[in-house]
Protein backbone atom coordinates (compact mmCIF):
# COMPACT_ATOMS: atom_id res chain seq x y z
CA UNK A 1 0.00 0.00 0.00
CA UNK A 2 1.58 3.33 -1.21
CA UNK A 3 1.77 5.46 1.92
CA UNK A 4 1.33 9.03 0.63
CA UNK A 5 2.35 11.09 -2.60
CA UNK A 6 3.58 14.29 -1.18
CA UNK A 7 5.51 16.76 -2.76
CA UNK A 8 7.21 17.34 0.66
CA UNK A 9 8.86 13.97 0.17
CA UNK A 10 12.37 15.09 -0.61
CA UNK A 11 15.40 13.53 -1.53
CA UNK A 12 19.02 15.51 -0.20
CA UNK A 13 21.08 14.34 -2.81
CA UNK A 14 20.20 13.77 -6.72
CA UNK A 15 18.03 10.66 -7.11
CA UNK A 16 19.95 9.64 -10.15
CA UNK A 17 22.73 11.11 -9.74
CA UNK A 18 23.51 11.88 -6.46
CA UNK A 19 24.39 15.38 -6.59
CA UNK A 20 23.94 17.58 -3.41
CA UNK A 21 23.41 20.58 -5.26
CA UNK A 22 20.13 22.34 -6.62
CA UNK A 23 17.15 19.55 -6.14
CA UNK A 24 14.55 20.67 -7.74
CA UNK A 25 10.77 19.38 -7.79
CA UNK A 26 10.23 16.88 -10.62
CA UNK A 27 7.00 15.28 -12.32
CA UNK A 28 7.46 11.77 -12.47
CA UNK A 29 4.22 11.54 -15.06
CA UNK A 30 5.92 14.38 -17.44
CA UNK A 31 4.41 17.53 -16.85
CA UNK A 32 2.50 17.78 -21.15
CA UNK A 33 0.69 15.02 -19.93
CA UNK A 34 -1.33 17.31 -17.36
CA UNK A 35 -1.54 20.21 -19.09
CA UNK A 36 -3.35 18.07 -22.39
CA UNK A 37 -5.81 16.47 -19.65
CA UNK A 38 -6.61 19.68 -18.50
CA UNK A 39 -6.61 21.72 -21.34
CA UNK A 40 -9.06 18.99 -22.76
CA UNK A 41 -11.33 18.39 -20.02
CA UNK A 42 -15.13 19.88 -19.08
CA UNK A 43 -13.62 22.03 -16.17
CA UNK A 44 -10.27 22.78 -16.36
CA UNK A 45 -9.23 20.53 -13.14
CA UNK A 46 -8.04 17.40 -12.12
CA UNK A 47 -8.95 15.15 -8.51
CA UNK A 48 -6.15 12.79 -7.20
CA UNK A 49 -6.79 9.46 -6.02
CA UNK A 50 -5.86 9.72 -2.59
CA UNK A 51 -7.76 13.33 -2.29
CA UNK A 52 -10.71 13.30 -4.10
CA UNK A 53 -12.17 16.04 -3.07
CA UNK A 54 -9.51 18.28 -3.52
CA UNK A 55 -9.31 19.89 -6.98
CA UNK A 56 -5.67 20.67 -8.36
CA UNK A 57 -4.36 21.67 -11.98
CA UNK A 58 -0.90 19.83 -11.96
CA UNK A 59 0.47 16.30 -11.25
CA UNK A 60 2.91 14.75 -8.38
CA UNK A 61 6.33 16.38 -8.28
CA UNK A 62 7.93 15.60 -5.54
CA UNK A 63 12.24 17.47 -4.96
CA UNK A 64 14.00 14.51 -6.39
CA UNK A 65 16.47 15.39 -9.14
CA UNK A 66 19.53 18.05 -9.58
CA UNK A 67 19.22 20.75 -12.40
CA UNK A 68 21.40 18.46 -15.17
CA UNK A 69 19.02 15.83 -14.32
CA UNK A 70 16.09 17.85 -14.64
CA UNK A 71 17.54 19.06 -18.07
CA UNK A 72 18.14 15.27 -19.19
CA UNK A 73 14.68 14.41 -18.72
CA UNK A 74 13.03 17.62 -20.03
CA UNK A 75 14.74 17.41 -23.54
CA UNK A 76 13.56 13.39 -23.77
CA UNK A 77 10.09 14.56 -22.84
CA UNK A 78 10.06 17.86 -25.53
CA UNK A 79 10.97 14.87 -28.10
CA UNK A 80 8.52 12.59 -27.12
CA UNK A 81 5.56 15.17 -26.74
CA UNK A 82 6.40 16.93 -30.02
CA UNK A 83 6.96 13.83 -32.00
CA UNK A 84 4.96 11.29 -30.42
CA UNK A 85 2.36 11.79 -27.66
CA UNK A 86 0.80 14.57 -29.66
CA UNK A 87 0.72 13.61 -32.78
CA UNK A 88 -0.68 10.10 -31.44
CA UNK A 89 -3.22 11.47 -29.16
CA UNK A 90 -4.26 14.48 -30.98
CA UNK A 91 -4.84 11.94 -34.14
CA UNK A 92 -2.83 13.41 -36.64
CA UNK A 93 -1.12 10.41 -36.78
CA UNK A 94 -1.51 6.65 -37.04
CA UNK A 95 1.98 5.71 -36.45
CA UNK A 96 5.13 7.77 -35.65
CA UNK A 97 8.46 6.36 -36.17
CA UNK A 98 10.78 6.96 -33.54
CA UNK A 99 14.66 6.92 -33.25
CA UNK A 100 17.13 6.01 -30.03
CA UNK A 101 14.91 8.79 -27.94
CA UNK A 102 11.60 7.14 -27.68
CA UNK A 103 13.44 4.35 -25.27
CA UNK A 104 15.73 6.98 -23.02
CA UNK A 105 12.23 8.73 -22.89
CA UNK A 106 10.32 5.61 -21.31
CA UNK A 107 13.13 4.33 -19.08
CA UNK A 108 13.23 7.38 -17.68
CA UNK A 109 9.55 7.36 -16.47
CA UNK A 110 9.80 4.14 -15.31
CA UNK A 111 13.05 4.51 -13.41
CA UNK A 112 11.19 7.53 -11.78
CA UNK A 113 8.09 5.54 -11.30
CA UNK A 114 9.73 2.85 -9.47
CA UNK A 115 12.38 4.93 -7.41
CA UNK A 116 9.62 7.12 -6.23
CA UNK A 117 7.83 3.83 -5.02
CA UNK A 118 10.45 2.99 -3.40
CA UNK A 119 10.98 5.80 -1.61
CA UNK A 120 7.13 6.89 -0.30
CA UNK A 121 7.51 3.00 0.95
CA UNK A 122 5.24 1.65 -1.92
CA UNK A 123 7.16 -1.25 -2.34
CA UNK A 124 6.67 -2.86 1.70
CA UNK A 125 5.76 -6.02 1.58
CA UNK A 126 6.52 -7.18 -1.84
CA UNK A 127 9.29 -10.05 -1.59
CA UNK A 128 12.57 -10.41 -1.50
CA UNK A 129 13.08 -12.21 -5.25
CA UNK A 130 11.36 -9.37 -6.56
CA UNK A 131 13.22 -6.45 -3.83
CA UNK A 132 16.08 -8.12 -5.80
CA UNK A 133 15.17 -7.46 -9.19
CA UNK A 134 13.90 -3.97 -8.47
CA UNK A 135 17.20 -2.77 -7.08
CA UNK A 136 18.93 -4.45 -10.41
CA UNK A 137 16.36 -2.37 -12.59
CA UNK A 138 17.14 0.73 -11.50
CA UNK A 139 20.68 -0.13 -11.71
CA UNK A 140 20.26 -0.80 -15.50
CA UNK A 141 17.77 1.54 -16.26
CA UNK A 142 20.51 4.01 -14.69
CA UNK A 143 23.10 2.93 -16.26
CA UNK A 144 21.29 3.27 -19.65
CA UNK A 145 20.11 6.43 -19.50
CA UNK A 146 24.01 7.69 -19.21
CA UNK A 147 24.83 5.66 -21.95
CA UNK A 148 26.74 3.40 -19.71
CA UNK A 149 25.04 0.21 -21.80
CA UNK A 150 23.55 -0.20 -24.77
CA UNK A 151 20.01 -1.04 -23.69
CA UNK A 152 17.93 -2.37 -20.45
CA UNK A 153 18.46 -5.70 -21.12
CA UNK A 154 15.46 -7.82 -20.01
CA UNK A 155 14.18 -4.67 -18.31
CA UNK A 156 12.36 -4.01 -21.20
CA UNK A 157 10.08 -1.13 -21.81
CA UNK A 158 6.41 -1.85 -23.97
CA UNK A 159 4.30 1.04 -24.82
CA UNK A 160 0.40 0.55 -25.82
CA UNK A 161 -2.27 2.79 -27.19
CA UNK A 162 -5.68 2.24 -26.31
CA UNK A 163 -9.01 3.71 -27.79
CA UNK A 164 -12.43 3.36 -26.89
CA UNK A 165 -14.49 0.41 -26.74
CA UNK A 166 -17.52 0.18 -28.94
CA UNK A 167 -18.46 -3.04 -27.94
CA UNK A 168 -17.78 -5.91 -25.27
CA UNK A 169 -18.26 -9.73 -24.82
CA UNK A 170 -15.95 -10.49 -21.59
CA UNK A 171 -18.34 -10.15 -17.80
CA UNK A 172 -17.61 -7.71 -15.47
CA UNK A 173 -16.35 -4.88 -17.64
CA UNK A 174 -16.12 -1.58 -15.31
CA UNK A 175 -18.76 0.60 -16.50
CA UNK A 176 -16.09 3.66 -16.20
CA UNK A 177 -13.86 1.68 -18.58
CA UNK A 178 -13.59 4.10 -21.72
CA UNK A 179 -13.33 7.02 -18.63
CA UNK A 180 -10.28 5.30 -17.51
CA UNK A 181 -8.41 4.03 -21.02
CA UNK A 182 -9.28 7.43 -22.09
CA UNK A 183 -8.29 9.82 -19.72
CA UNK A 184 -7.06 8.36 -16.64
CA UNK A 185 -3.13 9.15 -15.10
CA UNK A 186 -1.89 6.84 -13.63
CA UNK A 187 1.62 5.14 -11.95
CA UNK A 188 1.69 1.77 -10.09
CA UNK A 189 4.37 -1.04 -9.47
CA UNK A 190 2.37 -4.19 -9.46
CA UNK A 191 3.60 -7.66 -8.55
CA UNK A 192 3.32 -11.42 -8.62
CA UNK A 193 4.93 -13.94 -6.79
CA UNK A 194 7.30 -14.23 -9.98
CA UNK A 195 6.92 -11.09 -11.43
CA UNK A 196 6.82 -6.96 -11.21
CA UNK A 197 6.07 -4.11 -13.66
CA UNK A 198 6.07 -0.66 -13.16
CA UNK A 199 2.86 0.97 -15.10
CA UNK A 200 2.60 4.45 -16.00
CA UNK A 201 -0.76 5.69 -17.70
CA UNK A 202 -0.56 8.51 -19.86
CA UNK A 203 -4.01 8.94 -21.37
CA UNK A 204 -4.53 6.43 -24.07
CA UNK A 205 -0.89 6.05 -23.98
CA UNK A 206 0.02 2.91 -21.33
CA UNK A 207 4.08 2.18 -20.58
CA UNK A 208 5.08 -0.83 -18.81
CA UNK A 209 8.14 -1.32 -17.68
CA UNK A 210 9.65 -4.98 -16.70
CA UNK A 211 11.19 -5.54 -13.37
CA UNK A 212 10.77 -9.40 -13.55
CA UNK A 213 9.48 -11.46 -16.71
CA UNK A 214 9.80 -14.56 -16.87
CA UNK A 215 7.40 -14.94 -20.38
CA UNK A 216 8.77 -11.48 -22.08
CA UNK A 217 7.53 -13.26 -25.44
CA UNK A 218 3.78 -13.18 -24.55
CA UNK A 219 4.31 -9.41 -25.33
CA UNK A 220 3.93 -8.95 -28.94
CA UNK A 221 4.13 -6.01 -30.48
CA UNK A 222 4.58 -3.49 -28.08
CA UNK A 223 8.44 -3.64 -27.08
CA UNK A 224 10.19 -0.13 -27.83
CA UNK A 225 13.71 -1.15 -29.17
CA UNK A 226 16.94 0.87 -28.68
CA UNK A 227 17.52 2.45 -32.12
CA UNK A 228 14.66 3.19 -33.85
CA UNK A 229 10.93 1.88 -34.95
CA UNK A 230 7.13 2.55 -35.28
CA UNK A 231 4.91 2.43 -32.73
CA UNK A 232 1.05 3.69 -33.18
CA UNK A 233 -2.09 1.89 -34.40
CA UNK A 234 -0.49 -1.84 -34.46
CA UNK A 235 -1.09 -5.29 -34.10
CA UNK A 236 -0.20 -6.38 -30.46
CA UNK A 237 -0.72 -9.02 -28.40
CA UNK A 238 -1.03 -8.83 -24.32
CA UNK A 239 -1.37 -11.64 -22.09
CA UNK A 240 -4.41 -12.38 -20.58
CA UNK A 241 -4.07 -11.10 -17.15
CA UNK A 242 -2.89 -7.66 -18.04
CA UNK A 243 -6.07 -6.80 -19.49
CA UNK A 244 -7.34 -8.14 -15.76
CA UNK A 245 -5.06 -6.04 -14.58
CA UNK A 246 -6.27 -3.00 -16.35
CA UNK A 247 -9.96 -3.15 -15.79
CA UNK A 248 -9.21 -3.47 -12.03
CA UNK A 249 -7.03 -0.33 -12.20
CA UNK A 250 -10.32 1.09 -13.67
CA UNK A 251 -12.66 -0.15 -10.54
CA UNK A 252 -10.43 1.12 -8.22
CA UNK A 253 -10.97 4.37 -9.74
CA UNK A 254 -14.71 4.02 -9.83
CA UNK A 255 -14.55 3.36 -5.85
CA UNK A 256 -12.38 6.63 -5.89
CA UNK A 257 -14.17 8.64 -7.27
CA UNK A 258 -16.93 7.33 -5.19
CA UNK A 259 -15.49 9.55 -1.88
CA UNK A 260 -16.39 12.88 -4.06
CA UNK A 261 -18.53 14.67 -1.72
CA UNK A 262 -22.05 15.90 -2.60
CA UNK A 263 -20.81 19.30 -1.97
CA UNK A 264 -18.25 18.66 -4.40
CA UNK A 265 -20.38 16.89 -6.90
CA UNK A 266 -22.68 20.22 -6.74
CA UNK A 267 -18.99 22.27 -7.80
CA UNK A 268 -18.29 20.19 -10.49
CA UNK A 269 -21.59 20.42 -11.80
CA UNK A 270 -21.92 24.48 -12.06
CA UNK A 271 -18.39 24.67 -13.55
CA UNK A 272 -19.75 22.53 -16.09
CA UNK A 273 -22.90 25.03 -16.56
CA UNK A 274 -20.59 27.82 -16.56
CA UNK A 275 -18.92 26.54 -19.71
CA UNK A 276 -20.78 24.45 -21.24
CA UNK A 277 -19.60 24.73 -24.47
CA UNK A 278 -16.50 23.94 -23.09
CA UNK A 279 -17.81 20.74 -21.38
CA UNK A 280 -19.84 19.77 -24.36
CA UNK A 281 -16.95 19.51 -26.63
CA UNK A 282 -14.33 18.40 -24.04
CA UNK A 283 -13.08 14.81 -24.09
CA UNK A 284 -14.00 14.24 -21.03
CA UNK A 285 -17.99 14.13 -22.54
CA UNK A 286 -16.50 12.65 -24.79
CA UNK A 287 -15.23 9.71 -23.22
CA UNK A 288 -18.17 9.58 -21.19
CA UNK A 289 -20.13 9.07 -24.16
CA UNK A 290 -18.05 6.13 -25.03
CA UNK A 291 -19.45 4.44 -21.61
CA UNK A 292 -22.99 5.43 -22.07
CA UNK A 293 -23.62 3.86 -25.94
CA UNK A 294 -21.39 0.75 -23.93
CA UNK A 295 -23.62 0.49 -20.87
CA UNK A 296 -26.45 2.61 -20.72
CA UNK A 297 -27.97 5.25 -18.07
CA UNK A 298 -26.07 2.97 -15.26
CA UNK A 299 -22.28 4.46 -16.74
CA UNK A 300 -23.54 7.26 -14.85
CA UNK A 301 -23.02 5.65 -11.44
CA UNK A 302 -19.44 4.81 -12.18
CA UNK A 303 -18.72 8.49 -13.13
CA UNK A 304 -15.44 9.94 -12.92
CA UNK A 305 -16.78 13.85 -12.25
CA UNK A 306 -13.96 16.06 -13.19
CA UNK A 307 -11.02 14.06 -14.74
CA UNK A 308 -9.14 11.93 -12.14
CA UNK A 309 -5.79 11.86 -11.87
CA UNK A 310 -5.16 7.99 -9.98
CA UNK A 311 -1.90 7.56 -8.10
């Protein structure tokens, strides 16, 4: 259980590379990725998971990494906004292809995904096989992103982009599903007994990264390699119990967003009458939209009010 995502949780020294000097705060979800949610949402704000009844406009950034650092990971996220997340999400593209880059850019959200974990004391309790491999993933993912080797290894990274669903034959679909694929932000470290990921949800964008995988060829189609490739609208394959893993991701945000007060539910509802151009051509109608032609009047009880960002 993740205790708490503070920005007052502070590192003295550099998380990456130790350096006393200058820590600064730092999104671990890359700061574009907000400011599209909100720019494209019915209100203009965002609720966090763990406060849902709080309204905010920006994401976790806890003081974590020295200026140089900071400057590492800001030019790998200008390249990956301006010549992939945009272009993807915005749909002015089907596929992008990318060059050495597009894999710097997703280790580096899943090293900061998992060393923030580890350091709020989201990691207690998982055991000690997998304690192992996480301290040798951030060790390569490190080491890669100063060019120190070649590529993770078998810490892989896999990138997927989801769209909405127009129709379903599985049970127990959450009735917030297209809410969640759709707009949702996410970052978890999940676990078996012979196996970890780190997960970082972007929008419709999803990046896994592999701590421990055992069956890294029941992933097709969605490993980002080291020099270059496509990535967009392609054939992939997933197994099974990540799409499990998913949907459950998605009721956990349902029972979130449950906790809104009425008193809050009243707020969100006169912003949207305020502006309600703006709602009616936001994507968060949108996507709401999606879950109402899926499942009827009843998506309405698994709504997500304002968009909800899910740590």
């Amino acid at each position: 259980m993740v205790k708490r995502f503070s920005n007052d949780i502070g590192f003295s020294n550099c998380a990456l590379c130790a350096n006393s000097a200058d820590i600064q705060q730092s999104h671990i979800i890359p700061s574009f990725v907000y400011e599209w949610l909100v720019k494209t949402s019915a209100t203009g704000f965002m609720r966090f998971g763990e406060t849902p009844n709080l309204r905010v406009q920006d994401g976790w950034k806890p003081k974590m990494f020295c200026g140089d650092c900071e400057q590492k990971f800001a030019l790998l996220e200008k390249r990956f906004a301006d010549n992939c997340f945009y272009p993807i999400i915005n749909g002015e593209k089907a596929k992008i292809h990318y060059e050495t880059w597009m894999l710097k850019f997703a280790t580096s959200v899943s090293w900061r995904v998992l060393r923030s974990f580890k350091a709020i004391g989201g990691l207690d309790g998982f055991p000690p096989n997998i304690l192992d491999a996480v301290e040798d993933a951030l060790s390569i993912w490190k080491a890669f992103l100063f060019d120190e080797v070649p590529h993770p290894g078998r810490h892989e990274q896999h990138l997927i982009l989801v769209d909405g669903i127009e129709s379903i034959s599985l049970q127990n679909v959450p009735e917030n599903i297209n809410r969640y694929l759709l707009r949702a932000i996410e970052i978890y470290v999940a676990y078996t007994p012979d196996s970890a990921i780190t997960y970082a949800k972007m929008g419709k964008l999803i990046l896994f990264g592999f701590i421990e995988n055992p069956h890294p060829r029941r992933w097709k189609g969605t490993k980002i390699n080291a020099n270059e490739g496509r990535f967009g609208v392609n054939d992939i394959e997933l197994p099974s119990d990540v799409g499990e893993f998913i949907m459950d991701r998605a009721r956990r945000a349902a029972e979130r967003t449950k906790q809104i007060s009425e008193k809050q539910r009243d707020r969100i509802t006169e912003t949207y009458r305020k502006d309600m151009d703006r709602a009616a051509d936001s994507e968060t109608i949108r996507a709401m939209t999606h879950d109402v032609l899926l499942f009827g009047d009843s998506a309405f009880e698994a709504t997500q009010g304002e968009n909800d960002e899910s740590t």
